[in-house]
Protein backbone atom coordinates (compact mmCIF):
# COMPACT_ATOMS: atom_id res chain seq x y z
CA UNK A 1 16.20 111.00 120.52
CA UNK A 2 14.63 109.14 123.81
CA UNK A 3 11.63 107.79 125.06
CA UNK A 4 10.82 106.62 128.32
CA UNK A 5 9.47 103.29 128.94
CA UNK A 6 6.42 103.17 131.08
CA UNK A 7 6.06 100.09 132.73
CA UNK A 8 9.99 100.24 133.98
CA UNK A 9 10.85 103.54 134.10
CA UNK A 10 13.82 103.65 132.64
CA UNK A 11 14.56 106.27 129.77
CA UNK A 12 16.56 104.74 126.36
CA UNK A 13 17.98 106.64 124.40
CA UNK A 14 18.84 106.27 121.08
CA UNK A 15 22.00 108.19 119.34
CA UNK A 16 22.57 108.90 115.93
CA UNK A 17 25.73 109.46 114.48
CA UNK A 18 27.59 110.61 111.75
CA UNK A 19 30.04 109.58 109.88
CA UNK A 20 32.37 111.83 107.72
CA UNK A 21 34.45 110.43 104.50
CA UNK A 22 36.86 113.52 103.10
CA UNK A 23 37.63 113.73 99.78
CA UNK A 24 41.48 112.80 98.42
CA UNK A 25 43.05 112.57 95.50
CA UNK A 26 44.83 109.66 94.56
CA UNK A 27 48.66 110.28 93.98
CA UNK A 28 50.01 106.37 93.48
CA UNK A 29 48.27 103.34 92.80
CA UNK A 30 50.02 100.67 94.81
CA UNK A 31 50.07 96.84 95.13
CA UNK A 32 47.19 94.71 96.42
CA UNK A 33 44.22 97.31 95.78
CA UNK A 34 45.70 100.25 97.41
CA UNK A 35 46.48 103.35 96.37
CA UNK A 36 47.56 106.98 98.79
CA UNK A 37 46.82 110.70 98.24
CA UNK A 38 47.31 113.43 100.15
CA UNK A 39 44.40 116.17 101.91
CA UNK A 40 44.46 118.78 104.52
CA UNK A 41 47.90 118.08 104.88
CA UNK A 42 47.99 114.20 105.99
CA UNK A 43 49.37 111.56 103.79
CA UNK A 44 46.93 108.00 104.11
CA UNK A 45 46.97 104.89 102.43
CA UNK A 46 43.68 103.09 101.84
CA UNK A 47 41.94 100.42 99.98
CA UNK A 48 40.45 100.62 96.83
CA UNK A 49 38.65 97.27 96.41
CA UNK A 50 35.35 98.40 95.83
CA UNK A 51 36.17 101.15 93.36
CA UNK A 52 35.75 100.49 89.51
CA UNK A 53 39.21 100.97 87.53
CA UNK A 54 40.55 103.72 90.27
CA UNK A 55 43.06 106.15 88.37
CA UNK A 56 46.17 108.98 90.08
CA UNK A 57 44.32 111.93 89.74
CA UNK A 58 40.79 110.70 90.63
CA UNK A 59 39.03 112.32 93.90
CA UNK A 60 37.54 108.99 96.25
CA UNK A 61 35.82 109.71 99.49
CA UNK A 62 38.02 107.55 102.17
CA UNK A 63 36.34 106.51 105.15
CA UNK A 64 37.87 104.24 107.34
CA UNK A 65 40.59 103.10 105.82
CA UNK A 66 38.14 102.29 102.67
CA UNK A 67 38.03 104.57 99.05
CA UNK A 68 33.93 104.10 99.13
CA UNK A 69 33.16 106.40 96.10
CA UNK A 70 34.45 108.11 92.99
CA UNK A 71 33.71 112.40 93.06
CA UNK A 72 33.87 114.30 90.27
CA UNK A 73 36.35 117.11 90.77
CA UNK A 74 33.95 120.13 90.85
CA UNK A 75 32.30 118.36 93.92
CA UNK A 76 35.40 117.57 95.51
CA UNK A 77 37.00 121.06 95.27
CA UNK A 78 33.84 122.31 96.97
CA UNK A 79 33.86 119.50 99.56
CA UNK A 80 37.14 120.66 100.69
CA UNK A 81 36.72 124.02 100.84
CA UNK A 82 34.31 123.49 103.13
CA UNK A 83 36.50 121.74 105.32
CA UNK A 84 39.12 124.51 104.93
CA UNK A 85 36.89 126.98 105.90
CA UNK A 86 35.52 124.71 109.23
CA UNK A 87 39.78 124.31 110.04
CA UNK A 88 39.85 128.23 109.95
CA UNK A 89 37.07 128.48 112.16
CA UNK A 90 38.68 126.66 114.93
């Protein structure tokens, strides 16, 4: 999105962007409220201090280093077969 400024002429733009969290399940719970899993094929470590009571086996959305939700598995599973399917495409 932009709009130009009249009385100096100069055009500002404004950017919006996106920001993607992938779904992984957790595999070990570790010390100091972090846990790892495993997705697409990359092993990652990340924090779990905001979840509630995280558990191996539960599905978080990690962005940024940061577990910021708990998925239920149904929505998961679909959530990465999306992303399999955009991999494929490339």
């Amino acid at each position: 999105m932009w709009h130009l400024n009249r009385e100096t002429q100069i055009i500002n733009f404004e950017i919006e962007i996106m920001c993607l969290a992938i779904p992984i399940q957790i595999t070990e719970i570790l010390d100091d409220e972090q846990a790892a899993g495993a997705q697409l094929g990359v092993h990652v470590q990340f924090s779990t201090a905001v979840l509630e009571n995280p558990q191996i086996g539960d599905y978080v959305l990690v962005h940024a280093g940061m577990a910021i939700q708990k998925l239920d598995d149904e929505e998961a599973l679909e959530t990465l077969e999306v992303w399999k399917e955009l991999q494929e495409t490339e």
